[in-house]
Protein backbone atom coordinates (compact mmCIF):
# COMPACT_ATOMS: atom_id res chain seq x y z
CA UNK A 1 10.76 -9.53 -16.86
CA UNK A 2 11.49 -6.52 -19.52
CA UNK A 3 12.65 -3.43 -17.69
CA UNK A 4 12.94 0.01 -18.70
CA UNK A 5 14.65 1.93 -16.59
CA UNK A 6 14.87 6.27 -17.01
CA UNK A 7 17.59 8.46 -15.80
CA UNK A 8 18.99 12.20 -16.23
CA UNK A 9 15.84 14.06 -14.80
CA UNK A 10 16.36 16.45 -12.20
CA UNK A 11 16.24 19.67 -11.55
CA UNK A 12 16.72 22.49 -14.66
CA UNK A 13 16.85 26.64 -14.86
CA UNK A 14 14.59 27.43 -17.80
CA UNK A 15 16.09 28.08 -20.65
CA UNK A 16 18.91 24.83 -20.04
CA UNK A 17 19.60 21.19 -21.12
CA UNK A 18 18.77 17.50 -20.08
CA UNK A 19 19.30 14.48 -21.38
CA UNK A 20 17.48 11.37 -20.27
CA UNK A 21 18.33 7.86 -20.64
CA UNK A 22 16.19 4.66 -20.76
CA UNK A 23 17.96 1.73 -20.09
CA UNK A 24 16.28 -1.84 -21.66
CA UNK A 25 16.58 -5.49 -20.89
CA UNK A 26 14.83 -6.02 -23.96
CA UNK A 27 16.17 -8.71 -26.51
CA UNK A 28 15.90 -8.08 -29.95
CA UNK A 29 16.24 -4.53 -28.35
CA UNK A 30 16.77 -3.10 -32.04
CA UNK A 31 13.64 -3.90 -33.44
CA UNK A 32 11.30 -2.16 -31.02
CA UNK A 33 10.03 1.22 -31.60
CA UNK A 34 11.37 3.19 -28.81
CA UNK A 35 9.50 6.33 -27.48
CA UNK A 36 9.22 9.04 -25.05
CA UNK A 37 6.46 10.38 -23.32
CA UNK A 38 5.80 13.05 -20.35
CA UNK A 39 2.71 13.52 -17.79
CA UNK A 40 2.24 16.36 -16.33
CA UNK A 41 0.32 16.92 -12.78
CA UNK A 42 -2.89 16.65 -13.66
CA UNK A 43 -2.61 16.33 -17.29
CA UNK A 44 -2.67 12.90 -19.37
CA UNK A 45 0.21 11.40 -20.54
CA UNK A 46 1.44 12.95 -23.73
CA UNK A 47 3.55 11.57 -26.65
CA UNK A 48 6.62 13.26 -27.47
CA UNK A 49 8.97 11.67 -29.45
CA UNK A 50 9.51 8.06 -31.25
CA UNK A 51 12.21 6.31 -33.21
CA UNK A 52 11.74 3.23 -34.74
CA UNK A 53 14.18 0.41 -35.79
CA UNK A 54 15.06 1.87 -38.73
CA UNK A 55 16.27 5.37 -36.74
CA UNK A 56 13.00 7.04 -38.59
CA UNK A 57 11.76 9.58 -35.93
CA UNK A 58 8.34 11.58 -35.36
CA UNK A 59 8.14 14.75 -32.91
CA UNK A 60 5.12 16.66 -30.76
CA UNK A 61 5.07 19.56 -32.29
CA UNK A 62 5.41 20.84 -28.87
CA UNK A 63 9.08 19.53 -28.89
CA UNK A 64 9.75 19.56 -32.15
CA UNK A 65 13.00 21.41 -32.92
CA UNK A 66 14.05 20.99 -28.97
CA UNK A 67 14.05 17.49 -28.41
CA UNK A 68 15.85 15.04 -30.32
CA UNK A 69 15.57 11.21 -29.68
CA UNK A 70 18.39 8.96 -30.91
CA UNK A 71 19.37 5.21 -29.46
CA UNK A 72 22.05 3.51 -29.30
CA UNK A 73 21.30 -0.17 -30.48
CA UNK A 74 24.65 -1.58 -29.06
CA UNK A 75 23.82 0.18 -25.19
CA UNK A 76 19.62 -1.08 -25.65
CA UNK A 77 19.31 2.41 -24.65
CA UNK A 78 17.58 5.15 -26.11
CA UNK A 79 18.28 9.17 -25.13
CA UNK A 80 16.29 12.15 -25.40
CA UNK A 81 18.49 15.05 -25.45
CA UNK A 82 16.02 18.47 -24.48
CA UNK A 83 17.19 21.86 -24.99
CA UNK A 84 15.44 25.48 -24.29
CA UNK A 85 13.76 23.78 -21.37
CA UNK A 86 10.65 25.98 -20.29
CA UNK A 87 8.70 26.18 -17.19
CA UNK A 88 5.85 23.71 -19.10
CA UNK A 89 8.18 21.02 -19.50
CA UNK A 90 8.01 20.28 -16.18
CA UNK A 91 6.72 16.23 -15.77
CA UNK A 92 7.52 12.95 -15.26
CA UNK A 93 8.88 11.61 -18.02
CA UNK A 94 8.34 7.82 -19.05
CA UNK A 95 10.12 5.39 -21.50
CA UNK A 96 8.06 3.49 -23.64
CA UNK A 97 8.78 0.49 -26.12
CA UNK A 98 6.69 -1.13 -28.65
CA UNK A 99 7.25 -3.95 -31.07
CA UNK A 100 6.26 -3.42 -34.73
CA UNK A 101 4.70 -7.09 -35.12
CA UNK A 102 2.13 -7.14 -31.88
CA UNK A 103 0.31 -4.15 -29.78
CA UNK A 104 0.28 -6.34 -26.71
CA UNK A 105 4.21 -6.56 -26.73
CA UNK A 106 4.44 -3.04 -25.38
CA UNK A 107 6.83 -1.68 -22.58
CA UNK A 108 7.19 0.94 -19.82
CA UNK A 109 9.13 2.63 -17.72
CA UNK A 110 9.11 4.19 -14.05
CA UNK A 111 9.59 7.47 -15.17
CA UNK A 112 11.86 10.46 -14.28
CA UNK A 113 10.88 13.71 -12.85
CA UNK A 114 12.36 16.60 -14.97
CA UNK A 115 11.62 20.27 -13.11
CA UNK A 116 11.93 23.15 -14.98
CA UNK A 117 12.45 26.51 -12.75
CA UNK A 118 14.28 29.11 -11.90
């Protein structure tokens, strides 16, 4: 059974840093699009970053310039290193992964809680 398992959320003073971890058991680990996504209490879930085999990456615009996703092929773990966190980043944060040859071959994680607040 594939599991992806988030870390690194927790408890942040606006304005500070994070990174979160996601943790795969996926083989072939390198060719799956990797991506990170947030929900926020009573919001839907919202994309915010992807990266795909290749290390080509796409950004929210809500994130874009604060957020930067990278993996680590060698680990089957992708990061998402957040900066200038703000009060509206609060969520729970969730790790998804998708292969490039089928849409039903798609992952996801628990998620973990990021809290932005003074």
């Amino acid at each position: 059974q594939v599991q992806l398992v988030e870390s690194g959320g927790g408890l942040v003073q606006p304005g500070g840093s994070l990174r979160l971890s996601c943790a795969s058991s996926l083989m072939l680990f390198s060719i799956y699009t990797m991506g990170w996504y947030r929900q926020a209490p009573g919001k839907q879930r919202e994309f915010l970053a992807h990266i795909t085999s290749g290390g080509d990456t796409n950004y929210a615009d809500s994130v874009e310039g604060r957020f930067t996703i990278y993996r680590d092929n060698n680990r089957d773990t992708v990061y998402l290193r957040m900066s200038s966190l703000a009060p509206e980043d609060t969520a729970v944060y969730y790790c998804n992964a998708r292969s490039p040859y089928s849409s039903q071959d798609e992952y996801w994680g628990q998620g973990t809680q990021v809290t932005v607040c003074s």
